[in-house]
PDB file of N, CA and C in Angstrom:
ATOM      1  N   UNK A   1       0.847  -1.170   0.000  1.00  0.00           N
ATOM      2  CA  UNK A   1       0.000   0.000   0.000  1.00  0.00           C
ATOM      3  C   UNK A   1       0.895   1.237   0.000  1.00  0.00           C
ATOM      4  N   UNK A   2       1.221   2.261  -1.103  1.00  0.00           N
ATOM      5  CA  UNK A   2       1.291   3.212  -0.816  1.00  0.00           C
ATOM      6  C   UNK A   2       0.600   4.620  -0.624  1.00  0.00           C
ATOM      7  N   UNK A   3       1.128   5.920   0.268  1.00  0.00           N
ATOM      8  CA  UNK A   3       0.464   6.366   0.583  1.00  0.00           C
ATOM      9  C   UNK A   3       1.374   7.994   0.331  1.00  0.00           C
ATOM     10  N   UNK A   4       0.524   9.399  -0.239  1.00  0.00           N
ATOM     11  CA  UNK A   4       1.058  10.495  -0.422  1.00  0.00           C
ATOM     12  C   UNK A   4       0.875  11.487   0.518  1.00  0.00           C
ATOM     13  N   UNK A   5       0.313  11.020   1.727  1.00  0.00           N
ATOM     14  CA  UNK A   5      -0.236  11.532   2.925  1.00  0.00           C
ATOM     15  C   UNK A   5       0.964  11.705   4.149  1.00  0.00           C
ATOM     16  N   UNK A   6       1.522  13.205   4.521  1.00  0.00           N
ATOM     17  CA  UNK A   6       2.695  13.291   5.302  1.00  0.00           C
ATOM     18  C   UNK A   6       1.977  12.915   6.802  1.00  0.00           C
ATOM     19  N   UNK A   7       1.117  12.647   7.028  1.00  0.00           N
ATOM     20  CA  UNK A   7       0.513  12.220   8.378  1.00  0.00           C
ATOM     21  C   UNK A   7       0.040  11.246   8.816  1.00  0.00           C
ATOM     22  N   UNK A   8       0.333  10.113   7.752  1.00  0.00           N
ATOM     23  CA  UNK A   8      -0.131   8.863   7.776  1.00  0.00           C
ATOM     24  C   UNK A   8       1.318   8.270   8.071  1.00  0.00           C
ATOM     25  N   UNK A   9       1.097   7.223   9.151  1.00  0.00           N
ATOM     26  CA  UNK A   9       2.280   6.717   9.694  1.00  0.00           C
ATOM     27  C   UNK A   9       2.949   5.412   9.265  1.00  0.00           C
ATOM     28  N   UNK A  10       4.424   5.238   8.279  1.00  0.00           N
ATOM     29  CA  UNK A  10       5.219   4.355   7.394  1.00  0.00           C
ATOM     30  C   UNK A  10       5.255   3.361   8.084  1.00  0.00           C
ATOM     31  N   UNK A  11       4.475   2.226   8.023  1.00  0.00           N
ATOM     32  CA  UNK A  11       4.799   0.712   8.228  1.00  0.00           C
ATOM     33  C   UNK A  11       5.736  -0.401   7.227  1.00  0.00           C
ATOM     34  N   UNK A  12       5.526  -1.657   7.770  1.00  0.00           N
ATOM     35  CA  UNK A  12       6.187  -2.443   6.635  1.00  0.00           C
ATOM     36  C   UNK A  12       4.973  -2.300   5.787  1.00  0.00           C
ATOM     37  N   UNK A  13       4.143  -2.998   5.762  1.00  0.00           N
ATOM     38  CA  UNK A  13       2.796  -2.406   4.853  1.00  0.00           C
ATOM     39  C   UNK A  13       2.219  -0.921   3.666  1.00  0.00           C
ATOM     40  N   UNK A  14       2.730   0.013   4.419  1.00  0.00           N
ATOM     41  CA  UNK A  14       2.507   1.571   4.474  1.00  0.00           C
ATOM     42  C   UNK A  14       4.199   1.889   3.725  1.00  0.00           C
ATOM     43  N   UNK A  15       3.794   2.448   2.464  1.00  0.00           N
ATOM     44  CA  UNK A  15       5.067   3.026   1.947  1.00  0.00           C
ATOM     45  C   UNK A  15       4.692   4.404   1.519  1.00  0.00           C
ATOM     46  N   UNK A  16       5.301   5.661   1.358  1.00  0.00           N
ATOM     47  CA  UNK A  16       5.647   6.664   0.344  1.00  0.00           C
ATOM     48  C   UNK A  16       5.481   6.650  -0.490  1.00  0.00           C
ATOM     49  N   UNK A  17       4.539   7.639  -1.263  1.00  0.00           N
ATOM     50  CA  UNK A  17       4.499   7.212  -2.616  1.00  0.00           C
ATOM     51  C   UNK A  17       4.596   9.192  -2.861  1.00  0.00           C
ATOM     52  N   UNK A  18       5.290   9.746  -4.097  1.00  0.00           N
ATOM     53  CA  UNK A  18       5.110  11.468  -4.427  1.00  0.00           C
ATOM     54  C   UNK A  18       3.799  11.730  -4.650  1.00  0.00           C
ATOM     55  N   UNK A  19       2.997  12.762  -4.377  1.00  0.00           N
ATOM     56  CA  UNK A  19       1.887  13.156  -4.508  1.00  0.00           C
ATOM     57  C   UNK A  19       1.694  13.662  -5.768  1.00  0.00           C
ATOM     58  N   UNK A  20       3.209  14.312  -6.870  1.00  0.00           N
ATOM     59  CA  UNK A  20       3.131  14.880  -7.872  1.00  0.00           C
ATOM     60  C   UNK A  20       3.298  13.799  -8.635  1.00  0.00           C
ATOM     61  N   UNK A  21       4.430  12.756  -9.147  1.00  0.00           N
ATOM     62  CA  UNK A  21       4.659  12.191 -10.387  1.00  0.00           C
ATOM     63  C   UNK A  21       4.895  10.379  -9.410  1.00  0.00           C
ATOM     64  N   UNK A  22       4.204  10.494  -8.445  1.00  0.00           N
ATOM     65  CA  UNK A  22       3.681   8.975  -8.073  1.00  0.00           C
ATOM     66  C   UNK A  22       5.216   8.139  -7.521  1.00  0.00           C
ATOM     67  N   UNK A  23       6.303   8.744  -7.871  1.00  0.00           N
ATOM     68  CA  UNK A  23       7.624   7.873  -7.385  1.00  0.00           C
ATOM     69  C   UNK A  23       7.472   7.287  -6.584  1.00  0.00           C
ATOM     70  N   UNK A  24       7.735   6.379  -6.131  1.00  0.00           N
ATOM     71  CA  UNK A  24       7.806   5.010  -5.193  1.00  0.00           C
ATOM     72  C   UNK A  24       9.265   5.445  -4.247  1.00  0.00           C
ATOM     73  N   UNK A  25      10.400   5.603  -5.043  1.00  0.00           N
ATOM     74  CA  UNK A  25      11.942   5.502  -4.267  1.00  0.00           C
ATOM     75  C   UNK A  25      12.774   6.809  -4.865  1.00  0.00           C
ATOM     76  N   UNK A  26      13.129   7.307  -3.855  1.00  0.00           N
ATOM     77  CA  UNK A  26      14.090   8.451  -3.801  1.00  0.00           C
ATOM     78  C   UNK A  26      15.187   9.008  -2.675  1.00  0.00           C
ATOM     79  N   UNK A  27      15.754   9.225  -2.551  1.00  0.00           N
ATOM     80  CA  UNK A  27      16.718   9.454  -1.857  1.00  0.00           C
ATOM     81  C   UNK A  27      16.199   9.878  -0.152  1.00  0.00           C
ATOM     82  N   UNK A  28      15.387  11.295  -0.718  1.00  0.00           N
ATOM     83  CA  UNK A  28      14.768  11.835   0.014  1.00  0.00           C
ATOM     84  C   UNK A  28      13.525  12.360   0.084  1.00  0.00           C
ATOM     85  N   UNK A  29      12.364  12.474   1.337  1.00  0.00           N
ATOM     86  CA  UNK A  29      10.930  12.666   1.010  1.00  0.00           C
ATOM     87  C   UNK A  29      11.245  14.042   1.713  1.00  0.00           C
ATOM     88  N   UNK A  30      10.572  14.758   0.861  1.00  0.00           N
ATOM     89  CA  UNK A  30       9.709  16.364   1.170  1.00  0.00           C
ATOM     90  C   UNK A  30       8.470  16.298   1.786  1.00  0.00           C
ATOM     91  N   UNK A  31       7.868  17.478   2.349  1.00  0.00           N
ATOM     92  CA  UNK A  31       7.315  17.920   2.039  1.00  0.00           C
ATOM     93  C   UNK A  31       6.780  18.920   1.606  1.00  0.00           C
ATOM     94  N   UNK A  32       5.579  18.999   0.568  1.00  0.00           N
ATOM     95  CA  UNK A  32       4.738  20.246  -0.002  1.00  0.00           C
ATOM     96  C   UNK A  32       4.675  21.279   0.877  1.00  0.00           C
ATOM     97  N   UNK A  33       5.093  22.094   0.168  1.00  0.00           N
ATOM     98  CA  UNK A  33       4.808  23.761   0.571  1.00  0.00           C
ATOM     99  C   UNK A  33       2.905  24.207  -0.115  1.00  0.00           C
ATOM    100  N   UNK A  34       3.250  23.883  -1.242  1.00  0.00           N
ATOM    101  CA  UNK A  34       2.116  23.867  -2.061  1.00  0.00           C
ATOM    102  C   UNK A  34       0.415  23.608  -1.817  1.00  0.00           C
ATOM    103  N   UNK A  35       0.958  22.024  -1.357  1.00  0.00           N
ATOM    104  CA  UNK A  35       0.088  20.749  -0.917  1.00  0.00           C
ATOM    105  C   UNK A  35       0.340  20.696   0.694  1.00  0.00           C
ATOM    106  N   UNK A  36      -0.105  21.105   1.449  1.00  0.00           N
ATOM    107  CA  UNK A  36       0.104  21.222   2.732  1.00  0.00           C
ATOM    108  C   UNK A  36      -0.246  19.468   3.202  1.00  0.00           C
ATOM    109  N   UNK A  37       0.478  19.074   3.670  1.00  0.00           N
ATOM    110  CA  UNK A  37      -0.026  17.440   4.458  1.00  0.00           C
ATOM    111  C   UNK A  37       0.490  16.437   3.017  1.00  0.00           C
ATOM    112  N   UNK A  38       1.259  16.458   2.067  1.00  0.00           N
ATOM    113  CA  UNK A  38       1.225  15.822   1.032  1.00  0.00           C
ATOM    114  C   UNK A  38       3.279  15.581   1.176  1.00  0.00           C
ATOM    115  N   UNK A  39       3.111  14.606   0.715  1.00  0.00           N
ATOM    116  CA  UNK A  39       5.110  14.777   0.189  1.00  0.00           C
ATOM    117  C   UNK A  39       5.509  14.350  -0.805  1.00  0.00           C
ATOM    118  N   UNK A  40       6.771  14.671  -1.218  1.00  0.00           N
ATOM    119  CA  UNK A  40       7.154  14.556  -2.369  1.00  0.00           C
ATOM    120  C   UNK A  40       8.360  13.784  -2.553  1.00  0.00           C
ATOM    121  N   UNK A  41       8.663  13.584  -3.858  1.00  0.00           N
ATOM    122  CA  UNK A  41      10.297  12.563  -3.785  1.00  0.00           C
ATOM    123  C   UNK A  41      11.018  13.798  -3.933  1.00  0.00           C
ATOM    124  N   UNK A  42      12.620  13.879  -3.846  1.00  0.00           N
ATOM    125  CA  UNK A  42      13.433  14.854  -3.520  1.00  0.00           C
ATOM    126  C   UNK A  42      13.269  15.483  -5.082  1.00  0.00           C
ATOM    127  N   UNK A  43      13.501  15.048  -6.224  1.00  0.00           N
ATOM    128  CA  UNK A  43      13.372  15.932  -7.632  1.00  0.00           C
ATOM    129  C   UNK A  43      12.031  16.966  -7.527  1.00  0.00           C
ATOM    130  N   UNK A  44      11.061  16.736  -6.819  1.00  0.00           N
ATOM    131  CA  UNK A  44       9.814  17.184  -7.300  1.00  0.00           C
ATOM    132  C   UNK A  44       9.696  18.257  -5.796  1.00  0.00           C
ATOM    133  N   UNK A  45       9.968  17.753  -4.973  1.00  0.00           N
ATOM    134  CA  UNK A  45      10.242  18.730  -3.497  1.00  0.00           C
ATOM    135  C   UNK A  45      11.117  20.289  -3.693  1.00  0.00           C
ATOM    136  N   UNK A  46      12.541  19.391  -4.596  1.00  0.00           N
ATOM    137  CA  UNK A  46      13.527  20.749  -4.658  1.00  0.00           C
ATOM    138  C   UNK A  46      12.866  21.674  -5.519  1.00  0.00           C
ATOM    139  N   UNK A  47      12.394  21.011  -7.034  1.00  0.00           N
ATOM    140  CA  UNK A  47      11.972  22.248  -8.177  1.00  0.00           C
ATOM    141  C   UNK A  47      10.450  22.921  -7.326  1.00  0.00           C
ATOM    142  N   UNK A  48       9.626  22.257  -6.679  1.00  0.00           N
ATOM    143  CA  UNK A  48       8.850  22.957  -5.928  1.00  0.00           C
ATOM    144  C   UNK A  48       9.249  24.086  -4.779  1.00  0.00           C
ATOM    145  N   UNK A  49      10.513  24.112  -4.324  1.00  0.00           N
ATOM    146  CA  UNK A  49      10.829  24.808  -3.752  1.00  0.00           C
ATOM    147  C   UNK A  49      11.520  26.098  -4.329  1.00  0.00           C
ATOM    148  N   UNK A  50      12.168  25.555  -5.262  1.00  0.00           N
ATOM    149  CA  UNK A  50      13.271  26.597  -6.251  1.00  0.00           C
ATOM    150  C   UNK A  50      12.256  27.322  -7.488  1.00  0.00           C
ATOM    151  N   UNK A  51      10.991  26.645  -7.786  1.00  0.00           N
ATOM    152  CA  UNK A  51      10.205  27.363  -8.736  1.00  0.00           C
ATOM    153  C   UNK A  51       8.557  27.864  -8.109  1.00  0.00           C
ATOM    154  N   UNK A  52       8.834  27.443  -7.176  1.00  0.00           N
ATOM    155  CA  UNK A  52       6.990  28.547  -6.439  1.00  0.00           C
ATOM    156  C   UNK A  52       5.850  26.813  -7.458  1.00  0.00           C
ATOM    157  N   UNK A  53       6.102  26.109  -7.763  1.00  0.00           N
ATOM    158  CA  UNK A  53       5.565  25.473  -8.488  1.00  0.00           C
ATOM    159  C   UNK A  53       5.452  23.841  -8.446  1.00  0.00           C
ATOM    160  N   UNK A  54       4.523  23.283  -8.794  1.00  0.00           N
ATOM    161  CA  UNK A  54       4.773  21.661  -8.884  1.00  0.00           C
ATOM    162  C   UNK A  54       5.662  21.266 -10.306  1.00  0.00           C
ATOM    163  N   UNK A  55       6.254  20.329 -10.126  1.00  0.00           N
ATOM    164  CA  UNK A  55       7.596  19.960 -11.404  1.00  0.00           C
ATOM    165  C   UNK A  55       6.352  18.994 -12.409  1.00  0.00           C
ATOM    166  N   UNK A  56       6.430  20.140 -13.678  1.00  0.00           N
ATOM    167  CA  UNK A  56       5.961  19.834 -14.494  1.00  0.00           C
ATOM    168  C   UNK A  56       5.872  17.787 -14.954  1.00  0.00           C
ATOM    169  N   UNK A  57       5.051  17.097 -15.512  1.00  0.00           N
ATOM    170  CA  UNK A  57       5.226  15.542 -15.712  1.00  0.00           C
ATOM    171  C   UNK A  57       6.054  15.354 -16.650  1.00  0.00           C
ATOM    172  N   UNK A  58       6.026  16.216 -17.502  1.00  0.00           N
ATOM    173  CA  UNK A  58       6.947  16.139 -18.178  1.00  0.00           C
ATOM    174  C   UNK A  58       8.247  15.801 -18.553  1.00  0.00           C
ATOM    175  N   UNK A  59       8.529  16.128 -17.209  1.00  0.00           N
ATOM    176  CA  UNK A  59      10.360  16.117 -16.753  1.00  0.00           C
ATOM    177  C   UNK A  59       9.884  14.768 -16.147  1.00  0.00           C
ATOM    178  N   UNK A  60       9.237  14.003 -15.487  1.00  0.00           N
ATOM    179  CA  UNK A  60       9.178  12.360 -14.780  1.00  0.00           C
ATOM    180  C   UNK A  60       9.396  11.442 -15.692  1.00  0.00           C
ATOM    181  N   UNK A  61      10.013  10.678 -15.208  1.00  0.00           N
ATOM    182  CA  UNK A  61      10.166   9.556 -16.154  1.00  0.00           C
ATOM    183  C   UNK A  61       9.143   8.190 -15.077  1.00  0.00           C
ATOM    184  N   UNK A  62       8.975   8.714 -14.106  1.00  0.00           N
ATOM    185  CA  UNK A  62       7.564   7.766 -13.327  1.00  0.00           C
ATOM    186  C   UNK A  62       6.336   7.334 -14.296  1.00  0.00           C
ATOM    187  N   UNK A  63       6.110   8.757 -14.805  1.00  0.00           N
ATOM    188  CA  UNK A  63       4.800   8.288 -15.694  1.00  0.00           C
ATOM    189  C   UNK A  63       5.135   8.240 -16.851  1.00  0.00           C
ATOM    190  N   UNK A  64       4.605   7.589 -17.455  1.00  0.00           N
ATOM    191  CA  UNK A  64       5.108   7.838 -19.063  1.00  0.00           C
ATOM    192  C   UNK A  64       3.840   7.098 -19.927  1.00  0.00           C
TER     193      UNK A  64
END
């Protein structure tokens, strides 16, 4: 089960998942400035931080 919810608590069961482009595994989890209660994988956290903005899908290679 994953989950994009920063208040829901990580079990073996319960994983991380980005709220923007769905990543599963990343270095590091954010969270939304944007999306208050939401987190992100570290690519989509930093350009949200450095651009006032969510990181376009474009740039993911998650979805395709």
């Amino acid at each position: 089960v994953y989950t994009d919810d920063a208040a829901t608590k990580l079990t073996d069961r319960i994983h991380p998942q980005c709220f923007n482009c769905s990543c599963q595994d990343t270095s590091t989890w954010r969270r939304s400035s944007l999306s208050p209660g939401k987190i992100l994988c570290n690519k989509c956290g930093l350009y949200e931080r450095t651009h006032c903005r969510s990181r376009p899908l474009r740039f993911s290679s998650a979805k395709a």
